[in-house]
Structure formats: C-alpha cells, structure tokens
Protein backbone atom coordinates (compact mmCIF):
# COMPACT_ATOMS: atom_id res chain seq x y z
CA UNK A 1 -11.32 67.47 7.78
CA UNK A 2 -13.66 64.48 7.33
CA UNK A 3 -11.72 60.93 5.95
CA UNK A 4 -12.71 57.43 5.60
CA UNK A 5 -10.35 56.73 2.72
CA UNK A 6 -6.84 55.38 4.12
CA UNK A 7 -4.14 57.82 3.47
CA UNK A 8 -0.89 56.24 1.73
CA UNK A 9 1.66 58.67 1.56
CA UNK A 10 2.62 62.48 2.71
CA UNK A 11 5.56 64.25 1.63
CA UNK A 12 6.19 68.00 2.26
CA UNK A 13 8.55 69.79 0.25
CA UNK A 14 10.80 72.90 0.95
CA UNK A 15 8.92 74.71 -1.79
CA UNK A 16 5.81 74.69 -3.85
CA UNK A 17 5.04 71.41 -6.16
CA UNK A 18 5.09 73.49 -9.65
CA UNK A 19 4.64 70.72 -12.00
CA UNK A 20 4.70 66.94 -12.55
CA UNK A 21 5.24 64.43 -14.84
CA UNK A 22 4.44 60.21 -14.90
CA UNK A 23 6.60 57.59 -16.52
CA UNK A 24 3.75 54.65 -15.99
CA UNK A 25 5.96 52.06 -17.20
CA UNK A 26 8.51 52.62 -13.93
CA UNK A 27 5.69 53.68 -11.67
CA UNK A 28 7.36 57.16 -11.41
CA UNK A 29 6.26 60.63 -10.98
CA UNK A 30 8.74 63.05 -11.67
CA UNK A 31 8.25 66.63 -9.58
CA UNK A 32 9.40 69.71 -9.85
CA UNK A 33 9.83 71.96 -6.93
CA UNK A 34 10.29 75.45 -6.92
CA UNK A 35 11.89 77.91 -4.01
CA UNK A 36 11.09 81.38 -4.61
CA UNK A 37 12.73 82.96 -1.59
CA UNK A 38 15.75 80.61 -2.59
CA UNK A 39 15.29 81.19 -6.72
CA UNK A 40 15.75 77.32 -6.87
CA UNK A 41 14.23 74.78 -8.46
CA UNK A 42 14.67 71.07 -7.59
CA UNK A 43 13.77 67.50 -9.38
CA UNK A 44 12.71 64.90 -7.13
CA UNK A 45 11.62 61.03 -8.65
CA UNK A 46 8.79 59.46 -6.58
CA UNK A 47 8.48 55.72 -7.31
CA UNK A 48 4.31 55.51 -6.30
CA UNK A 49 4.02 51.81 -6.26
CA UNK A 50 6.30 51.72 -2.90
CA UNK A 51 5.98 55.43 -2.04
CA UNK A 52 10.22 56.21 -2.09
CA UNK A 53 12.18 58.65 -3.88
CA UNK A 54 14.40 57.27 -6.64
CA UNK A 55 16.49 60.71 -6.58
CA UNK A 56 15.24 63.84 -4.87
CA UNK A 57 15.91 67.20 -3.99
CA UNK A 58 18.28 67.64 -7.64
CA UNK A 59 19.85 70.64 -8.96
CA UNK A 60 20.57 71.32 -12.46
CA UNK A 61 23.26 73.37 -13.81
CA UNK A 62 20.53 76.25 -14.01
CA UNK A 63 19.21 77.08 -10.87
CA UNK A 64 16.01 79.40 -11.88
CA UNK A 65 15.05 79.28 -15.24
CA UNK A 66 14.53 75.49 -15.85
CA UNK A 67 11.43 73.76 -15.81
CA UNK A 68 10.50 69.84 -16.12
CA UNK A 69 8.42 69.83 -19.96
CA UNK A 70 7.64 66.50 -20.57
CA UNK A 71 9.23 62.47 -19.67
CA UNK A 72 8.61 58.81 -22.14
CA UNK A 73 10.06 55.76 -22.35
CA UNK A 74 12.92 56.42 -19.35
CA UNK A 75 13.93 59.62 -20.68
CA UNK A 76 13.02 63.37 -18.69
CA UNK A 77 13.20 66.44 -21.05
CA UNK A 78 13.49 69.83 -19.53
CA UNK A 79 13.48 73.01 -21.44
CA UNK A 80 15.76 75.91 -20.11
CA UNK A 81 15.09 79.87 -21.28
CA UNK A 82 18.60 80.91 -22.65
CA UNK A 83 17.48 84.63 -22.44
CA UNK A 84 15.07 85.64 -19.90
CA UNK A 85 14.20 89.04 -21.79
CA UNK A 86 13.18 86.77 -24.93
CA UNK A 87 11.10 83.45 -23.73
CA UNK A 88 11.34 82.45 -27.36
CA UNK A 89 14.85 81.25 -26.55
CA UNK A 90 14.92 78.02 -25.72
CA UNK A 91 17.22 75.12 -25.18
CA UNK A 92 16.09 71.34 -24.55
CA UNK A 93 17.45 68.30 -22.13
CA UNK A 94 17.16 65.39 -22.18
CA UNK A 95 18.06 62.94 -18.78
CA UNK A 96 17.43 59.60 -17.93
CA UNK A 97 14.98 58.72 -15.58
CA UNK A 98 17.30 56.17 -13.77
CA UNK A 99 19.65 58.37 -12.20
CA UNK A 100 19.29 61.71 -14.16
CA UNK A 101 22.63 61.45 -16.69
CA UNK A 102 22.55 63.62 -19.23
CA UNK A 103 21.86 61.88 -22.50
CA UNK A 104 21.79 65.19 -24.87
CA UNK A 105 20.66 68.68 -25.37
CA UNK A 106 20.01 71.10 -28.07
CA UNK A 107 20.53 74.88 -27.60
CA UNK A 108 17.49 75.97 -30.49
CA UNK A 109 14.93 73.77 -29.09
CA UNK A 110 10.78 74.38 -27.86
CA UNK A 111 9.10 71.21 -27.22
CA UNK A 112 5.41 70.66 -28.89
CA UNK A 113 5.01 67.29 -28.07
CA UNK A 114 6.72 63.60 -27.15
CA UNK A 115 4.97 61.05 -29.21
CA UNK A 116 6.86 57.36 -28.62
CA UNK A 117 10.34 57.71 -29.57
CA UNK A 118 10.17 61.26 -31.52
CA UNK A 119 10.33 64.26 -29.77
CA UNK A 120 8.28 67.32 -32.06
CA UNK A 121 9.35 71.12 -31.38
CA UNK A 122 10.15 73.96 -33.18
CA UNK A 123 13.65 75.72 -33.88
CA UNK A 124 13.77 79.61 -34.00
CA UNK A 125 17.18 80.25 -35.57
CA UNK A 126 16.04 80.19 -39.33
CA UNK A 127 12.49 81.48 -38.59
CA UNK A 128 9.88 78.88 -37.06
CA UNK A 129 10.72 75.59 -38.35
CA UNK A 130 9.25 72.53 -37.61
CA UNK A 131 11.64 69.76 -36.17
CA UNK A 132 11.59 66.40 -34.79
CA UNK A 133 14.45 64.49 -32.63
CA UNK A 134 15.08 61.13 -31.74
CA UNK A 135 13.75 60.57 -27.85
CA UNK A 136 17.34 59.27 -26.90
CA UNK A 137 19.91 60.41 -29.43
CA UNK A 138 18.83 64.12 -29.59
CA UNK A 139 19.82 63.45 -33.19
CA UNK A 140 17.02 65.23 -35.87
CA UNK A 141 14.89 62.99 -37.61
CA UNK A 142 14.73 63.91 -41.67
CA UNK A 143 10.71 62.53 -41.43
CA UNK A 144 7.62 64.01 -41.61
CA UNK A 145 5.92 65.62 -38.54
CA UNK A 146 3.42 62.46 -37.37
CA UNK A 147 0.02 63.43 -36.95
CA UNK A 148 -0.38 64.37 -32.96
CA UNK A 149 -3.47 62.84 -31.80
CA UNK A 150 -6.23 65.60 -30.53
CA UNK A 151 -5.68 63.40 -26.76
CA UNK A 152 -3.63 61.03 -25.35
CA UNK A 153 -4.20 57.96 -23.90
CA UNK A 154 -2.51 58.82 -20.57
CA UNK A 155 -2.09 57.02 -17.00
CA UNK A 156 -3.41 60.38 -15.12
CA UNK A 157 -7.28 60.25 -14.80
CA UNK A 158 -8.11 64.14 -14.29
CA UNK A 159 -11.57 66.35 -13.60
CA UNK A 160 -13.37 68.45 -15.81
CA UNK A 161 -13.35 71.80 -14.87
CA UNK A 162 -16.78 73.95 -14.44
CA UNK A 163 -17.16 77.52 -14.37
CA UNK A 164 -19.60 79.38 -12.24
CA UNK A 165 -22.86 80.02 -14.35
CA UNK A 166 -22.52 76.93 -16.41
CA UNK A 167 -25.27 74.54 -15.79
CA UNK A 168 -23.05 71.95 -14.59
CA UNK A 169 -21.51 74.42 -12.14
CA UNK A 170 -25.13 75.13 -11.22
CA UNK A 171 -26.45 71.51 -10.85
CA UNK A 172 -23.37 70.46 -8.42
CA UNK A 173 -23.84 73.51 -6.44
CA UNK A 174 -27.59 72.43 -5.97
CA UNK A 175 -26.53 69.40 -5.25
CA UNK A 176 -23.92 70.42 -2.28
CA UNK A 177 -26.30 73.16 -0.82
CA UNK A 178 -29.01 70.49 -0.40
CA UNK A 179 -27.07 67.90 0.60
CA UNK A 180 -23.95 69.64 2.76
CA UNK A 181 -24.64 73.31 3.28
CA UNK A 182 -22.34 74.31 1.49
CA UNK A 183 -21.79 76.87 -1.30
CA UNK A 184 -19.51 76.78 -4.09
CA UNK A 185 -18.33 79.98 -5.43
CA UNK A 186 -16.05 80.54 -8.83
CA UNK A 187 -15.72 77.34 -10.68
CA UNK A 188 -14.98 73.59 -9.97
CA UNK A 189 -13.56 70.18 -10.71
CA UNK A 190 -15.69 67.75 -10.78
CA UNK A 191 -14.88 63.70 -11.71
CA UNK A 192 -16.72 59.82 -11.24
CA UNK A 193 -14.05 57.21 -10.80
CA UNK A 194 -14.46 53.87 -9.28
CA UNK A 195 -18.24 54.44 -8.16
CA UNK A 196 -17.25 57.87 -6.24
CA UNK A 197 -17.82 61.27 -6.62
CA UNK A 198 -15.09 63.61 -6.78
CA UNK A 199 -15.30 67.78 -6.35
CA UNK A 200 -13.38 70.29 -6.01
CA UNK A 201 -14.33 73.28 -5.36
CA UNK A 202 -13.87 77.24 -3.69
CA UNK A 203 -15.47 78.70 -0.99
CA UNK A 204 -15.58 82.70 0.03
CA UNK A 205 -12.93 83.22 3.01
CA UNK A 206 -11.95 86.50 2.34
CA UNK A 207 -10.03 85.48 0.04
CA UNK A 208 -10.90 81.61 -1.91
CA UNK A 209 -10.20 78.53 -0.07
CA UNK A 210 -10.03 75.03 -1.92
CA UNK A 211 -11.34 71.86 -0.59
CA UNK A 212 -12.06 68.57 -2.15
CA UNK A 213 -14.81 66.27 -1.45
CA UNK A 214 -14.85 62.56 -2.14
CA UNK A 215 -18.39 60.63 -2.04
CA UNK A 216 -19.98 57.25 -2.81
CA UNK A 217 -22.67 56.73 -5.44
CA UNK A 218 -24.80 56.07 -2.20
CA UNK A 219 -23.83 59.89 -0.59
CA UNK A 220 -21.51 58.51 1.86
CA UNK A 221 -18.78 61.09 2.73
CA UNK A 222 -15.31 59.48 2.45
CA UNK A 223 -13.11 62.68 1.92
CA UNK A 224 -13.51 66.09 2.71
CA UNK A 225 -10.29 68.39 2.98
CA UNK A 226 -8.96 71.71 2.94
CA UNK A 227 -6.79 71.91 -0.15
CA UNK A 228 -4.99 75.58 0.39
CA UNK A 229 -6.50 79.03 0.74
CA UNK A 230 -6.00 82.85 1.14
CA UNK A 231 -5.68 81.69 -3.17
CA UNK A 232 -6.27 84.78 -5.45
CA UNK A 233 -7.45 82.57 -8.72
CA UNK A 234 -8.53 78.87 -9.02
CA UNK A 235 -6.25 76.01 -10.01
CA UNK A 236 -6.64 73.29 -12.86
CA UNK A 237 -6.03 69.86 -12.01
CA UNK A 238 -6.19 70.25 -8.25
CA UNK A 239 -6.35 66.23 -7.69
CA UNK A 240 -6.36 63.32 -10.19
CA UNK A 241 -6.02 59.48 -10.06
CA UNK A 242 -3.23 57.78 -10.46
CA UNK A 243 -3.04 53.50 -9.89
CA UNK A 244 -5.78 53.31 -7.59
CA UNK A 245 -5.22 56.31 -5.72
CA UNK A 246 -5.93 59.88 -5.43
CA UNK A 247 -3.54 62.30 -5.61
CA UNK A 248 -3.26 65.93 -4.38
CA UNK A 249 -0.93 68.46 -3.25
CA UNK A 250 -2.06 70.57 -0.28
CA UNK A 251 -0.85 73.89 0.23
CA UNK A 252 1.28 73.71 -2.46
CA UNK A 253 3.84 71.99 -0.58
CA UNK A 254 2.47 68.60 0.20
CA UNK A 255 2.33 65.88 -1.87
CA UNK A 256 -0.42 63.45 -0.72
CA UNK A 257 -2.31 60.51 -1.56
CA UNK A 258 -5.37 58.26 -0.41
CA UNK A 259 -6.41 54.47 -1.85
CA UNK A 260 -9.19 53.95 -3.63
C-alpha cells in the first residue's frame, strides 16, 4: 500500500457495506449493512463533516428482507419484500433521518424515483399503476407524474466504468504498463477530480483482486491500495467523492476515507 493522501476516517462494520445513501443538506450518509451468517441487516447514519454516527447499528422490524432505497429532504425510505417467492410485492417506509421515527408506510408500494417532495412508484394491486406520494405524509398525490430528469444533479462525484477491449480500457492499460508495471485485466473505473487521476482497476490473483490508484496530473503517486480480492465479478462504483474526500469501502467491511 502506497499513500500520501491523509486518511480521515476508518470504520469496520460487523458485515458487508451493501448500499448507501447521502442527505447533503445534513452532511449524512446513510449505510446499510448486511450479516449473512446472522440474516441481519442494520442502518447506521454517518455524519461525514465530523466523522460520528448519528444512529448506528439499527434494526427494523424486518430483519432480512429490507433494504435502504432512497433518502431527501430528512426523510429515509426503505422498501421491504412482503413475499419473498414474489419480489413484485412490495411495501414502502418512510423514517426520518433525525432519529429514524417512523413517519408512514404503504403496503402496495415500488419506488421509481424521489424527486423534491414527491415520491414516484408504482402500485401492483389493480395492475401496474403509476403513483406518486407526498415525501412526508405518505399521502397520494392526485397530479401528474413530473417529468424525471435523464440525471441528477447529485452530491456523489462517481467513475465511469470501462470494459476490457474498449479503447479507453486499452489506453489506461497502456498507460499503467508503461508507467507502473502493471496490468489491468476485466474492466475499470476510471475518474479526474481536483487535478488527480483516479483508477480502479483488477488484477489476475487467481481469482480478481481490486486496487485503486490515485495520481497527480504531474504522475505523482498519492494512493495506491488493495480494495478486496479472491472477487468472482467486478464492482460498480468502487470509490467516489464526496466533500473533498474520497470514499471507499475495503473488503466490504470498511468504510474509509482520504482528503483531497
């Protein structure tokens, strides 16, 4: 492991960092956390500004088959699967970010999208209809589906992701043969932020190992680290920026970060 950037925080879970979600207005990433040995899943609130947990380690009602779907304006929705043989069935919750209280749910519920202070899904009971819910009432709004924007202005700066045999696979593996010996396999992630160079990318190790690589315009090596390995398939999103820093989790457990 090569660093020159200054580490900021490290936090290792009891089980692998599934998903996340960012409430930029309270500096808050919202995590969820999943057990398999255990069948748990768990919620935890990290405030990134000051690196502390508003709430961590939380248990909902359902144990398993929960998962954290999307979080605006201090509300966190999470869709539960009513009927595990039938993933169509789905019910919606909505918490608040403060201190997860349960605002409202709805038992006929898949989430599409969050767009301000309208929540747009889709109920199953009389077909597929299209339906839209107030963010904090739960209460459905008799409007018009807004149109959803094709993307998002969103806090989260992420890579683009390469596949072996595109030319821009092929020009950054050119690139890190020549300049570091070393030889990407697969596919990548590749992103310039803040006059750096960030990769990710897999290497053969009997099985694939991850790493990610942080340079300067200038070539200077500020970040090279082993991101997990024995890994059967490549990941999406394996680091991104988030106020300044950037972000990781390394073998799946450990939530990481490094200023910019």
């Amino acid at each position: 492991m090569t660093e020159r950037l200054k580490r900021k925080f490290s936090h290792r879970f009891n089980g692998v960092v599934w998903n996340t979600a960012v409430l930029p207005e309270e500096e808050l990433m919202l995590l969820e956390v999943r057990s398999h040995e255990e069948r748990l899943v768990t919620f935890s609130a990290w405030h990134y500004a000051t690196d502390t947990f508003r709430w961590q380690h939380i248990k909902l009602d359902e144990p398993w088959w929960v998962n954290l779907s999307a979080a605006a304006n201090g509300v966190i929705l999470f869709t539960v699967y009513l009927d595990t043989n039938n993933p169509d069935k789905k019910a919606i919750l909505a918490y608040t970010s403060e201190n997860l209280k349960l605002l409202w749910w709805n038992n006929d519920f898949s989430i599409v999208s969050v767009l301000q202070e309208k929540v747009l899904g889709v109920s199953t009971k009389m077909g597929m209809k299209e339906v839209m819910l107030d963010l904090h009432t739960g209460k459905e709004l008799a409007e018009v589906w807004p149109e959803i924007p094709v993307k998002k202005e969103e806090p989260v700066v992420r890579p683009s992701l390469y596949s072996e045999g595109t030319s821009y696979f092929n020009t950054v593996k050119i690139f890190l043969e020549s300049r570091l010996n070393l030889l990407p396999v697969v596919a990548l992630e590749y992103l310039e932020y803040d006059s750096k160079i960030f990769i990710s990318y897999y290497t053969k190790e009997n099985d694939l190992a991850n790493f990610l690589l942080v340079l300067s315009h200038a070539g200077e090596l500020l970040l090279h680290e082993k991101l997990d390995e024995s890994l059967k398939g490549i990941g999406q999103d394996t680091f991104f920026i988030l106020s300044g820093c950037v972000i990781f989790v390394k073998n799946k457990r450990e939530l990481i970060s490094y200023f910019l």
